[in-house]
N, C-alpha and C. Protein backbone atom coordinates (compact mmCIF):
# COMPACT_ATOMS: atom_id res chain seq x y z
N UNK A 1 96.57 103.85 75.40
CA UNK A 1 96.02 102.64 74.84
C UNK A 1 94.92 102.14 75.78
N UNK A 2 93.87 101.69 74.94
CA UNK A 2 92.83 101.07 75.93
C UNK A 2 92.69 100.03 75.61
N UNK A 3 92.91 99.26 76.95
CA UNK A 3 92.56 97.61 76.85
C UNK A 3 91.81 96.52 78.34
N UNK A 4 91.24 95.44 77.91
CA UNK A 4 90.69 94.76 79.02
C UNK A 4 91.69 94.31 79.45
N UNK A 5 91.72 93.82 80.94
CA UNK A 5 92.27 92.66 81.36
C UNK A 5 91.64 91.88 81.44
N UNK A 6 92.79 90.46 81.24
CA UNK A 6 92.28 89.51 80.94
C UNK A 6 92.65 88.49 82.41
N UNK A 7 93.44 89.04 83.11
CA UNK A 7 93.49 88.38 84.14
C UNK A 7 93.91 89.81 85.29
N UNK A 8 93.46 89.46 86.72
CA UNK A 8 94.10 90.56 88.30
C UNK A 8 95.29 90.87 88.14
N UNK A 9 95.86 92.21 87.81
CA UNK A 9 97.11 93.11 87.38
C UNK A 9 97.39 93.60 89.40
N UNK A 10 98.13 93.24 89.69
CA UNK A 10 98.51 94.13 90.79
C UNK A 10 98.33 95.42 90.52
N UNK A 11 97.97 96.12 91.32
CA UNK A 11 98.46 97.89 91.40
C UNK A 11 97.60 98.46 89.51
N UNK A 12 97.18 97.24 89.05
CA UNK A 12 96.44 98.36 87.72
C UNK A 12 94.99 97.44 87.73
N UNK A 13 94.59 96.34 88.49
CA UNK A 13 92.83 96.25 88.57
C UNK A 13 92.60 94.28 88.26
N UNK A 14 91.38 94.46 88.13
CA UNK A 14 90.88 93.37 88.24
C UNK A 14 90.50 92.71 87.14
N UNK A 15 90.48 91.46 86.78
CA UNK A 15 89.93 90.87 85.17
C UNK A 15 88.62 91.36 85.02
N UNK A 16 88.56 91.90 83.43
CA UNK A 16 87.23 92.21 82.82
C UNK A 16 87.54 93.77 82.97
N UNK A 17 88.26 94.54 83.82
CA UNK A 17 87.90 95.95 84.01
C UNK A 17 88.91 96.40 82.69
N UNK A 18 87.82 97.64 81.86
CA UNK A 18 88.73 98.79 80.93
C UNK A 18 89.86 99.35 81.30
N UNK A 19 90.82 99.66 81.37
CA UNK A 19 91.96 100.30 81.38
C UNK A 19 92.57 101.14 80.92
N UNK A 20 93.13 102.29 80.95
CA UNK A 20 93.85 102.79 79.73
C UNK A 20 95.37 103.17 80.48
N UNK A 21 96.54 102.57 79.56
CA UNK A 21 97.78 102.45 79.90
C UNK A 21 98.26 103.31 78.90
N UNK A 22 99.89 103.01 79.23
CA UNK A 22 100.68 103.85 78.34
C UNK A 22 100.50 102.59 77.24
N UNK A 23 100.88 103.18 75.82
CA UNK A 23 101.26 102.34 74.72
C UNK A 23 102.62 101.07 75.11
N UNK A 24 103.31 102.05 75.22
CA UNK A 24 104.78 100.75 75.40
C UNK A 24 104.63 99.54 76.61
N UNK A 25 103.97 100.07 77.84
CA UNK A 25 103.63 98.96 78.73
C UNK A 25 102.36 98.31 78.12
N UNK A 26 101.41 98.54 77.76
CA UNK A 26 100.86 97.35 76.78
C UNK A 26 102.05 96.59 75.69
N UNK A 27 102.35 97.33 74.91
CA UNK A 27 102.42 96.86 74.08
C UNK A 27 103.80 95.85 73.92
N UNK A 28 104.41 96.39 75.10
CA UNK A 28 105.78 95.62 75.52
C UNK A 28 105.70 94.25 76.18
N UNK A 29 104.93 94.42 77.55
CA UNK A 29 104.80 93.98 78.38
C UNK A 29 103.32 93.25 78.43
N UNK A 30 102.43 93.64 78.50
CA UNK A 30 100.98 93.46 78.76
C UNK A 30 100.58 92.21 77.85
N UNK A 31 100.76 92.94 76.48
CA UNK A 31 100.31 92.10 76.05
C UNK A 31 101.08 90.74 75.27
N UNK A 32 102.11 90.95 75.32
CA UNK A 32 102.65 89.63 74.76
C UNK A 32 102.57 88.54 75.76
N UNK A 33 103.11 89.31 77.25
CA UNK A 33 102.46 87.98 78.25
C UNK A 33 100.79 87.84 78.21
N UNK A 34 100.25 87.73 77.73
CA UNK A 34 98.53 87.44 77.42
C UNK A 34 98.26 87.89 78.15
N UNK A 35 98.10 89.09 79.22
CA UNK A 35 97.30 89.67 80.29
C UNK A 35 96.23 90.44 79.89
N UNK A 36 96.04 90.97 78.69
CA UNK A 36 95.66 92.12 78.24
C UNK A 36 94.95 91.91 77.02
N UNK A 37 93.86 92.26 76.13
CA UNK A 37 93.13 92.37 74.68
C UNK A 37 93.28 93.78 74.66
N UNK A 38 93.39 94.60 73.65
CA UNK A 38 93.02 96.45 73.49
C UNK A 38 91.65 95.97 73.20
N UNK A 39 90.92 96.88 74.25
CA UNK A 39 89.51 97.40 73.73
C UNK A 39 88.92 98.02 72.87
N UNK A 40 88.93 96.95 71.78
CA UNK A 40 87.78 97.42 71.01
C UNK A 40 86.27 97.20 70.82
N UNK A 41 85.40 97.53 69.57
CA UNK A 41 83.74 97.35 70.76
C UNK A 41 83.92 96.05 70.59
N UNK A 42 84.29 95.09 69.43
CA UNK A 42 83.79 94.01 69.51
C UNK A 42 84.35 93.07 70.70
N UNK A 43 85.38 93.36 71.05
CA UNK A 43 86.14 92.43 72.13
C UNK A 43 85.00 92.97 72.99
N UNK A 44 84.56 94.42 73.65
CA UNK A 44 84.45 94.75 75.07
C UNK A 44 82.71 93.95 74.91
N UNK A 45 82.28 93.28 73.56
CA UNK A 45 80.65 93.28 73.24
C UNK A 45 81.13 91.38 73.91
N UNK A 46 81.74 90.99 73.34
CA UNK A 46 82.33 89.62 73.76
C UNK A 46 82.37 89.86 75.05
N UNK A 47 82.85 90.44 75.73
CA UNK A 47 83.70 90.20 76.93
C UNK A 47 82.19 90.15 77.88
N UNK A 48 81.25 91.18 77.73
CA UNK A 48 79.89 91.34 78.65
C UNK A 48 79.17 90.29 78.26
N UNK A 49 79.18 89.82 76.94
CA UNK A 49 78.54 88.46 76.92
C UNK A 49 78.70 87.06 77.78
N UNK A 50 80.22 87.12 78.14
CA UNK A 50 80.68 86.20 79.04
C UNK A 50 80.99 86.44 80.27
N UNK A 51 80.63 87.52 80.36
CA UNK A 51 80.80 87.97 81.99
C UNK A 51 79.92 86.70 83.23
N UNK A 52 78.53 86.37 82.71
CA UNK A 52 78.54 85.37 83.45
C UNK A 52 79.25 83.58 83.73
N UNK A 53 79.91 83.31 82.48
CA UNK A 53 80.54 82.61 82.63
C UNK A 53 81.76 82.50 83.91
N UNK A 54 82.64 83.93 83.12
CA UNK A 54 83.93 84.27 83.88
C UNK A 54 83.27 84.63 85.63
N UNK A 55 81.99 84.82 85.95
CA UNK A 55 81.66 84.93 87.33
C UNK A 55 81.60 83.84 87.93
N UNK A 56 80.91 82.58 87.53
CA UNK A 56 80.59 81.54 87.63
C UNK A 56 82.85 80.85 88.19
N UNK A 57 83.27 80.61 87.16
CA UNK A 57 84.73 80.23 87.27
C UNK A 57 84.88 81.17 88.00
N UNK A 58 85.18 82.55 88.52
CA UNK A 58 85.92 83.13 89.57
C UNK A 58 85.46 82.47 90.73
N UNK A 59 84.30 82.13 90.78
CA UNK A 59 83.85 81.54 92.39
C UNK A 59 84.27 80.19 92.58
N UNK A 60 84.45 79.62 91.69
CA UNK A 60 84.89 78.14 91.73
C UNK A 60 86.29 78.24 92.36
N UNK A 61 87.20 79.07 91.54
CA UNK A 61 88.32 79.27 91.68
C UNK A 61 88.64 79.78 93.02
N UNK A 62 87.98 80.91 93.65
CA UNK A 62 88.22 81.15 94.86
C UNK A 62 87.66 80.13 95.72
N UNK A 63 86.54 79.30 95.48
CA UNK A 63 86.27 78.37 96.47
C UNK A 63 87.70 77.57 97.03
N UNK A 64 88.52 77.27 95.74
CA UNK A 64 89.67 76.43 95.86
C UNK A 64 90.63 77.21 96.76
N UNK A 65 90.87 78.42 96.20
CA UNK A 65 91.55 79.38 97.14
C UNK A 65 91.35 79.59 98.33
N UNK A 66 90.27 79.70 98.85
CA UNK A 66 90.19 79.37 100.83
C UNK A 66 90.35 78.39 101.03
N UNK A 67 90.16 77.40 100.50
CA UNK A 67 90.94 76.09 101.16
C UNK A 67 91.97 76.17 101.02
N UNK A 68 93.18 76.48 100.53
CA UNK A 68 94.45 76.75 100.37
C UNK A 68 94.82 77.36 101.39
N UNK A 69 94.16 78.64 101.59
CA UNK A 69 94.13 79.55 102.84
C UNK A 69 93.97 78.98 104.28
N UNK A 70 92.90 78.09 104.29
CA UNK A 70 92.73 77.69 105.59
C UNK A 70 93.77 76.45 105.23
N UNK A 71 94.44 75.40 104.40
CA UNK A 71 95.58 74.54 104.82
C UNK A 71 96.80 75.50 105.08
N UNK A 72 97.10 76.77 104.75
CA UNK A 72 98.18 77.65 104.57
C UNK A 72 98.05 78.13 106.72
N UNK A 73 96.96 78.18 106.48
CA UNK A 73 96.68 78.94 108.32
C UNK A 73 97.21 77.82 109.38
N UNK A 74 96.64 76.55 108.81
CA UNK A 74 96.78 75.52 110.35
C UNK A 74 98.69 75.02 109.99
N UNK A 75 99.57 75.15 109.40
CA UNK A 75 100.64 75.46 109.92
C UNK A 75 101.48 76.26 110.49
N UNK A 76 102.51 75.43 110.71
CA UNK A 76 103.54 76.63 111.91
C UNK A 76 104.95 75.48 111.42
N UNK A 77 105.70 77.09 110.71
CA UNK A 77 106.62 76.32 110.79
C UNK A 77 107.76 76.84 111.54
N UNK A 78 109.04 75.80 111.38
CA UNK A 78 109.69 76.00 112.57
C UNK A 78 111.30 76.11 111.95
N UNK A 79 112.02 76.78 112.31
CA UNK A 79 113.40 77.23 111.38
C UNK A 79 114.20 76.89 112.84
N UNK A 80 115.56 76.97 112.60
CA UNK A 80 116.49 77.08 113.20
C UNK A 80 117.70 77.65 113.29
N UNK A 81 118.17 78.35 114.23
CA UNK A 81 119.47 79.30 113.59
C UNK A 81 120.51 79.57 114.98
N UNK A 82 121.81 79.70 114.15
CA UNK A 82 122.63 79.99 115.36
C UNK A 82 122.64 81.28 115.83
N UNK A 83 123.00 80.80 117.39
CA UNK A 83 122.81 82.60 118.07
C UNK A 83 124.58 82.50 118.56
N UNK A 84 124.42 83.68 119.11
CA UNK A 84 125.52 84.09 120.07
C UNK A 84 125.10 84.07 121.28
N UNK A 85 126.24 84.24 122.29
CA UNK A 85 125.89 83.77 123.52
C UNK A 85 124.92 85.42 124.49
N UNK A 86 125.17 86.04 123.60
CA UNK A 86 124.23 87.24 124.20
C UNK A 86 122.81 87.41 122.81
N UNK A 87 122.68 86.49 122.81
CA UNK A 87 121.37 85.46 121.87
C UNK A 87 121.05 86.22 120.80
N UNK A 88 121.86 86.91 120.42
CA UNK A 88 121.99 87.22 118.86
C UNK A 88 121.76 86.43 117.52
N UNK A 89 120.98 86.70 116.72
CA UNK A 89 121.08 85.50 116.06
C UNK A 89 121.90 85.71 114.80
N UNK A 90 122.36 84.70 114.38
CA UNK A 90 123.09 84.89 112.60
C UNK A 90 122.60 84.31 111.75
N UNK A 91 122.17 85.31 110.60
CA UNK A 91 121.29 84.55 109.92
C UNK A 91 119.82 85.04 109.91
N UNK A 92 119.26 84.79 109.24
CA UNK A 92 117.78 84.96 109.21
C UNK A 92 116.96 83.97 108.47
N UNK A 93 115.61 84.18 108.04
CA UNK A 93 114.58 83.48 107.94
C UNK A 93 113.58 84.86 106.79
N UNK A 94 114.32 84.54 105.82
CA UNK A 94 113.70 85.11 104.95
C UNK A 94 112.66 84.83 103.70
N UNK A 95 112.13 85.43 102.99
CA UNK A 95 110.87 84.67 102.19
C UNK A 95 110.88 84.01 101.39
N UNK A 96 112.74 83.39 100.68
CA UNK A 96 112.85 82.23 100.42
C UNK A 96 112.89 80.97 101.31
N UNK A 97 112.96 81.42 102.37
CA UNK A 97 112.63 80.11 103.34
C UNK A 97 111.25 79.64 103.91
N UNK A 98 111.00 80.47 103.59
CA UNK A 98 109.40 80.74 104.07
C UNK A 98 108.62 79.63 102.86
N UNK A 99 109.29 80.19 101.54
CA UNK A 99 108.21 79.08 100.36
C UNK A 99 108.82 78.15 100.42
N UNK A 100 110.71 77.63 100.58
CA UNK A 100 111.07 76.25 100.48
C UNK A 100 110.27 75.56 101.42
N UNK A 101 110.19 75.80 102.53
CA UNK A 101 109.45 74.83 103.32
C UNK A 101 108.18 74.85 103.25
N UNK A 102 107.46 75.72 102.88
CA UNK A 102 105.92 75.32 102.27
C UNK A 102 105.52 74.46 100.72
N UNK A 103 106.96 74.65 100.35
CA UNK A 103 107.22 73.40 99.09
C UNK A 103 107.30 72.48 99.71
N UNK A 104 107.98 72.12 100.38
CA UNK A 104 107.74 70.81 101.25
C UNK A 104 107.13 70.39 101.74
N UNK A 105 105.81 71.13 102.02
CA UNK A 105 104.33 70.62 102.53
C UNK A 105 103.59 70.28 101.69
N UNK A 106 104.12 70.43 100.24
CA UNK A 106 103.43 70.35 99.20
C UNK A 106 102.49 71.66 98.81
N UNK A 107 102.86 72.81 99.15
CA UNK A 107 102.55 74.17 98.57
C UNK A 107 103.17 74.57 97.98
N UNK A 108 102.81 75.34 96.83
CA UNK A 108 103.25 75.63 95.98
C UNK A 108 103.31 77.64 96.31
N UNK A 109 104.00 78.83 96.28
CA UNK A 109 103.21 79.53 96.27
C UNK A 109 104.65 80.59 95.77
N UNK A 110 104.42 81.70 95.01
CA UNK A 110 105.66 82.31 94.90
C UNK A 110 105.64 83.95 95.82
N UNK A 111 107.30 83.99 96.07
CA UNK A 111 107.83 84.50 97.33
C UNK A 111 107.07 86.05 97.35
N UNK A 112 106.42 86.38 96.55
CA UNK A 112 105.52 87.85 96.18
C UNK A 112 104.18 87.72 96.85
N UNK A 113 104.15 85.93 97.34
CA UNK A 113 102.93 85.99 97.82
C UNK A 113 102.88 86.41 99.52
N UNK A 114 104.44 86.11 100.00
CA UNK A 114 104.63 86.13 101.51
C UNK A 114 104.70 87.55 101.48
N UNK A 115 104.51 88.43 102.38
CA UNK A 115 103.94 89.64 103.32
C UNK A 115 104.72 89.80 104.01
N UNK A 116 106.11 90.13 103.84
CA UNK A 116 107.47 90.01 104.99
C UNK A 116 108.02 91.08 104.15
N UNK A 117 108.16 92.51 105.18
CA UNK A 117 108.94 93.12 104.57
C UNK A 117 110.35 93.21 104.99
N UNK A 118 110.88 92.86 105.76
CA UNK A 118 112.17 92.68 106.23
C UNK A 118 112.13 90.99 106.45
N UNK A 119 113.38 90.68 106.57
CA UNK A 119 113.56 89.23 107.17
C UNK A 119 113.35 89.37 108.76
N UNK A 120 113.36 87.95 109.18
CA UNK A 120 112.88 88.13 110.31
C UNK A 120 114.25 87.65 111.57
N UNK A 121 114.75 88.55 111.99
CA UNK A 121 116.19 88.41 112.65
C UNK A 121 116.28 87.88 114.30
N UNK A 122 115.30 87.73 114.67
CA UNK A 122 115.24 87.39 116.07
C UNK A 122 114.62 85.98 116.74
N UNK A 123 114.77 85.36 117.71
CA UNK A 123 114.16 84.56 118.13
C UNK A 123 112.44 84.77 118.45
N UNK A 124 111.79 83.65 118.39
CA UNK A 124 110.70 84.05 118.78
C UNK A 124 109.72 83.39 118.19
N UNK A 125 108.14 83.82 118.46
CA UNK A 125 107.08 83.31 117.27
C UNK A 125 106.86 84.61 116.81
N UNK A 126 106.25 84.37 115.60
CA UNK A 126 105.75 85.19 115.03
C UNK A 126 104.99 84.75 113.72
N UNK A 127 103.83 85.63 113.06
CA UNK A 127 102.90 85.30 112.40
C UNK A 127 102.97 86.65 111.02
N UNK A 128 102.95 85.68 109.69
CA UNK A 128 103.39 86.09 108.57
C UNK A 128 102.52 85.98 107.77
N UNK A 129 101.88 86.64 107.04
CA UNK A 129 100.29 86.81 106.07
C UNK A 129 100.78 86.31 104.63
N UNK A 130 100.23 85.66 104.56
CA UNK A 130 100.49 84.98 102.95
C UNK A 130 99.30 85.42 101.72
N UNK A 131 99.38 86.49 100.95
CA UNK A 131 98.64 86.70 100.24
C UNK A 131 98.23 86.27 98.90
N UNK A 132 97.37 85.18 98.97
CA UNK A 132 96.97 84.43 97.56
C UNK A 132 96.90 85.25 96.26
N UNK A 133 96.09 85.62 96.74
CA UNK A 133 94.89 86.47 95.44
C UNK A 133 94.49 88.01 96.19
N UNK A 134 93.91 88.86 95.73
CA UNK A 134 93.66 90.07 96.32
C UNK A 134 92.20 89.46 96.89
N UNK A 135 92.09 89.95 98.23
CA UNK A 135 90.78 89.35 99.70
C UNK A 135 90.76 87.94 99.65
N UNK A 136 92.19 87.19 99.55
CA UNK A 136 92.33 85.72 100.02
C UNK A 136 93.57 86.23 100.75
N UNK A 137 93.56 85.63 101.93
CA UNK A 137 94.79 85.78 102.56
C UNK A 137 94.87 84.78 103.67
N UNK A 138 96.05 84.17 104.07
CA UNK A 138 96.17 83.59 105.40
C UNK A 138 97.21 83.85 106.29
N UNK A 139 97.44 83.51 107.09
CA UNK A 139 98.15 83.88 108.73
C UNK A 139 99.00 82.97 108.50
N UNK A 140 100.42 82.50 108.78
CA UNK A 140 101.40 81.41 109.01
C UNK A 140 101.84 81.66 110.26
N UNK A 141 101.95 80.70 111.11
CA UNK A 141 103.11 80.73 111.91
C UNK A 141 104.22 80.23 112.18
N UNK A 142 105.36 81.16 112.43
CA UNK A 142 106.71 81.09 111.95
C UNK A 142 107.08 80.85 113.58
N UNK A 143 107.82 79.73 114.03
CA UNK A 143 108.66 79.82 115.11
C UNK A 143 110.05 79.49 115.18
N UNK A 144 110.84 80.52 115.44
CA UNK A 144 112.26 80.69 115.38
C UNK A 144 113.34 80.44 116.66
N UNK A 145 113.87 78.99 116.59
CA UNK A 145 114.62 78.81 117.93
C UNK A 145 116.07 78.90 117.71
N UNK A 146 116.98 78.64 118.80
CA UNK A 146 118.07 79.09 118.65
C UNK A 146 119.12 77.21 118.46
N UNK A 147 119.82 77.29 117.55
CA UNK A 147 120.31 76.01 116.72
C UNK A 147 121.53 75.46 118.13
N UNK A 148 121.25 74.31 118.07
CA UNK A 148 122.23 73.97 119.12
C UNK A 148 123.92 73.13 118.55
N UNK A 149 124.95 73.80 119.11
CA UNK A 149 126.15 73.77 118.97
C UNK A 149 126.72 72.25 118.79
């Protein structure tokens, strides 16, 4: 099946680009969540007609997106957890904790966006990439102390 996207597909491309998928993942998936039109000429004759529009709004949109990025960079947040006395810790700091407390800063962002492939089990700082959009990204810093008894 050949079709546009209509919006950035992880792992299958970018809005506006042709595609050709299997039938059932269009036709299952793709397109009932609105991601997707099948290419035909008249859609793909539409779609180049508005290509400068949709350029115009992508830049707007990413303008908004680095600022997100740079409010996402100048925090550090700070967790707490119990250790053992040979400073083990129990517990972790994983990428649902990571977005509750950036909900609480008033960010919004979902847990596919944090860049953590394991949880993070140890004391320490450390710095966690938060990926907006594909080439928006920011740095967090995470500091992990040990919870007192």
């Amino acid at each position: 099946m050949k079709v546009i996207l209509k919006k950035d597909i992880q792992n299958l491309g970018k809005a506006g680009e042709i595609k050709i998928i299997k039938d059932g993942y269009g036709r299952n998936y793709l397109i009932p969540k609105g991601f997707v039109e099948i290419a035909t000429a008249g859609i793909i004759r539409s779609w180049e007609l508005s290509a400068e529009k949709r350029k115009k709004r992508l830049e707007k949109e990413n303008e908004v997106l680095m600022k997100l990025a740079e409010k996402i960079s100048a925090i550090t947040l700070s967790f707490s957890r119990p250790v053992s006395e040979d400073e083990t810790i129990f517990g972790s700091v994983a990428k649902s904790d990571i977005v509750k407390s950036l909900k609480a800063a008033d960010i919004e962002i979902h847990k596919d966006m944090v860049n953590l492939d394991t949880s993070i089990k140890a004391l320490g700082n450390f710095e966690v990439e938060i990926v907006i959009k594909s080439g928006i990204a920011a740095k967090i810093k995470i500091v992990v102390t040990a919870h007192n008894k």
